[in-house]
Protein backbone atom coordinates (compact mmCIF):
# COMPACT_ATOMS: atom_id res chain seq x y z
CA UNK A 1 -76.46 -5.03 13.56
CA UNK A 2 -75.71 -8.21 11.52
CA UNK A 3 -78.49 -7.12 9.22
CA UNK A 4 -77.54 -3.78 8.52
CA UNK A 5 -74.10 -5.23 7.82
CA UNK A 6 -75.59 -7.16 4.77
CA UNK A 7 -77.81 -4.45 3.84
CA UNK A 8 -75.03 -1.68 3.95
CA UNK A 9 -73.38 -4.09 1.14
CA UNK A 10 -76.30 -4.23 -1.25
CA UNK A 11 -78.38 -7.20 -0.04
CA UNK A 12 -82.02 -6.57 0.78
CA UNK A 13 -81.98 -8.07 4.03
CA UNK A 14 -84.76 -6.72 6.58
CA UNK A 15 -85.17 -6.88 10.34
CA UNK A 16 -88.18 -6.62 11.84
CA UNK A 17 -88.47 -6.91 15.66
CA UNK A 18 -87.42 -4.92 19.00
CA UNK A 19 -84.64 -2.17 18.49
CA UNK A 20 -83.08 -4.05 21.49
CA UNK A 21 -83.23 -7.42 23.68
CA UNK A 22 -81.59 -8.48 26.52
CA UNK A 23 -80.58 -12.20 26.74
CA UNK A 24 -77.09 -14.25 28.51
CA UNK A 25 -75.97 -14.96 25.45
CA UNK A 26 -72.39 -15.02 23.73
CA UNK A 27 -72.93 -12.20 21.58
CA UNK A 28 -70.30 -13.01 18.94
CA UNK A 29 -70.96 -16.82 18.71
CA UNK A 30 -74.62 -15.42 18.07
CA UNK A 31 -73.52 -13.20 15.94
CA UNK A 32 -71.42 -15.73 13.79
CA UNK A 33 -74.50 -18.03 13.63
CA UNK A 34 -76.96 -15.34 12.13
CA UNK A 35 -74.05 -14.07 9.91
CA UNK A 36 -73.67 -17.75 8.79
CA UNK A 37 -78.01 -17.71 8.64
CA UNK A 38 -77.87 -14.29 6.36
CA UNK A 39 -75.15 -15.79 4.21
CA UNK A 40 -76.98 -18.56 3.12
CA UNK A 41 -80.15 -16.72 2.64
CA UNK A 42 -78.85 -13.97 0.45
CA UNK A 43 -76.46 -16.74 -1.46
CA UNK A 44 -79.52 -18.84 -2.43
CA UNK A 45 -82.24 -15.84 -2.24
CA UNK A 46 -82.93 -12.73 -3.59
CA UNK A 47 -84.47 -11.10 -0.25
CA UNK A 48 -84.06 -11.64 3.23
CA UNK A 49 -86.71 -11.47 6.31
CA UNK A 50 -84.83 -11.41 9.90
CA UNK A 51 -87.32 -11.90 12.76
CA UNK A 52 -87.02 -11.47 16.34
CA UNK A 53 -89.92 -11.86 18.66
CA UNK A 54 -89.59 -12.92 22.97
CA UNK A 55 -92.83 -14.59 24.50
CA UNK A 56 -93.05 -16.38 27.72
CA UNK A 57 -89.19 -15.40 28.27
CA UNK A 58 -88.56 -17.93 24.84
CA UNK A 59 -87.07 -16.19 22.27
CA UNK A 60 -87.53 -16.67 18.55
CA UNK A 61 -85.48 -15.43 15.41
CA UNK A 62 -86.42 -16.62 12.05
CA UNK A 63 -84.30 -16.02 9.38
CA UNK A 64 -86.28 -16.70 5.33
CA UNK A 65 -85.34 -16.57 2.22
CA UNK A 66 -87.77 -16.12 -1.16
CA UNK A 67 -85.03 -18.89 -3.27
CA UNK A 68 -85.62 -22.55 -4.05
CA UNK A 69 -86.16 -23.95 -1.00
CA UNK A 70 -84.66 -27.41 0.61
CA UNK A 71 -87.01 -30.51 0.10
CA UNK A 72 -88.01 -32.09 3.65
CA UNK A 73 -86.14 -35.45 2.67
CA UNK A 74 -82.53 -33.15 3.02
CA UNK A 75 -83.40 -30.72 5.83
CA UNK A 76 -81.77 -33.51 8.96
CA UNK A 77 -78.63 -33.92 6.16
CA UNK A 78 -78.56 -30.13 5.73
CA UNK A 79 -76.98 -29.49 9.47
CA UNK A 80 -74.79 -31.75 9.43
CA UNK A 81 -70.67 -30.66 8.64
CA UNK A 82 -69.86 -30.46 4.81
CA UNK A 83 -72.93 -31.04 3.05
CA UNK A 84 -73.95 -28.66 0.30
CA UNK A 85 -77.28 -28.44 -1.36
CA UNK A 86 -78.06 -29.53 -5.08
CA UNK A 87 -77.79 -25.91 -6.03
CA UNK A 88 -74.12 -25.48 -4.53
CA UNK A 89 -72.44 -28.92 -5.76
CA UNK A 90 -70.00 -26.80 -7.97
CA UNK A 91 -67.46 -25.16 -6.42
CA UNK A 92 -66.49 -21.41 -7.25
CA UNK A 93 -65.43 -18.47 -5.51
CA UNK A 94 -69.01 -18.03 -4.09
CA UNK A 95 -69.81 -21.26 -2.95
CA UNK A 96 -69.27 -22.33 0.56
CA UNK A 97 -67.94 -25.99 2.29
CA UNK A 98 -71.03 -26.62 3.89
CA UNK A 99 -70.23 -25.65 7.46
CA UNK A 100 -72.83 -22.61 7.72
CA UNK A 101 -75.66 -24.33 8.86
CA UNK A 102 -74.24 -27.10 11.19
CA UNK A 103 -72.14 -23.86 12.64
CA UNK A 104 -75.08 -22.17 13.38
CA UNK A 105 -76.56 -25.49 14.65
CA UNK A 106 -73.78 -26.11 16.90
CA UNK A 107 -73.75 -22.34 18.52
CA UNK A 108 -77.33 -22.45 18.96
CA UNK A 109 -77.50 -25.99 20.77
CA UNK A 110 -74.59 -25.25 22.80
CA UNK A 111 -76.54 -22.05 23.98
CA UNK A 112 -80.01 -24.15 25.18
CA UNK A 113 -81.72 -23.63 21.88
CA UNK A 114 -82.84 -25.58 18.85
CA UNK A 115 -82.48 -24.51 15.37
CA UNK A 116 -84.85 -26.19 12.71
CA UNK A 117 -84.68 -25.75 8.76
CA UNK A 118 -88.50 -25.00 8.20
CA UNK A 119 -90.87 -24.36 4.59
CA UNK A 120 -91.09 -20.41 3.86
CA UNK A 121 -94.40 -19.48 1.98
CA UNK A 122 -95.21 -19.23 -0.40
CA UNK A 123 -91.15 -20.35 -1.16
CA UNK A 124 -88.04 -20.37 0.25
CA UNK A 125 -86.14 -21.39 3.39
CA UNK A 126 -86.98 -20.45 7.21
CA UNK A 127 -84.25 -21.02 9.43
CA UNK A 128 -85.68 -21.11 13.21
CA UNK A 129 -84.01 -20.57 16.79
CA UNK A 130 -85.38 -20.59 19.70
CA UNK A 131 -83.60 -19.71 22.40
CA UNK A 132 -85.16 -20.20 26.27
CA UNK A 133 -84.20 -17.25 28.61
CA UNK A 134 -85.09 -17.08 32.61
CA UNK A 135 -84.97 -13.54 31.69
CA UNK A 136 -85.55 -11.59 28.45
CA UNK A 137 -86.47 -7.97 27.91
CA UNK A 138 -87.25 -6.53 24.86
CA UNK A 139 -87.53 -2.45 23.61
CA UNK A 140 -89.87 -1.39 21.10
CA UNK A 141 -88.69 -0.80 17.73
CA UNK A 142 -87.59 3.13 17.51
């Protein structure tokens, strides 16, 4: 749903994964966090992989970009509250505050999960949550 939200305004943003899951989740605080995930992606990228996948009742979303990128030596700084990257110092009407990633951070943790900023080939940014679930079930795409 998030991703059709961002594709329904023009953004090439894809989802590929099960039509539906299952998970005891907070559905809008997970909702906010990919929103937050997408944001970024299609503010510093030009297309936009979602991906969902459940194994061993662990489930995984990736969310990658094809734009610059975020050197290792600034991934830890990247979650943390109010800190931009190099291509965002100046302020406009698109740029953010740097809240969107230690948001997303925040809901995941506080959910079980762990969120890590992650090297997309062969460029790019790949966000990573993985949530652990006693419980997941998953539909096949339709």
């Amino acid at each position: 749903m998030v991703c059709e939200e961002f594709a329904d305004c023009g953004h090439a943003v894809h989802y590929h994964g099960p039509s539906r899951l299952t998970l005891t989740v907070k559905p809008d605080e997970i909702r906010r966090a990919l929103a937050n995930l997408i944001g970024n992606a299609i503010r510093f990228g030009s297309e936009v992989n979602v991906a969902l996948s459940v194994a061993d009742a662990v489930t995984t979303i990736e969310v990658s970009d094809d734009g610059p990128g975020i050197p290792d030596d600034k991934k830890a700084a990247m979650l943390e509250p109010f800190v931009r990257g190099d291509d965002a110092r100046t302020m406009n009407e698109t740029s953010g505050f740097g809240l969107g990633l230690s948001i997303a951070s925040s809901i995941v943790e506080a959910h079980g999960g762990s969120l890590s900023l992650q090297d997309n080939q062969p460029h790019g940014l790949k966000v990573v949550i993985v949530l652990s679930e006693r419980r997941c079930q998953a539909s096949a795409n339709e």
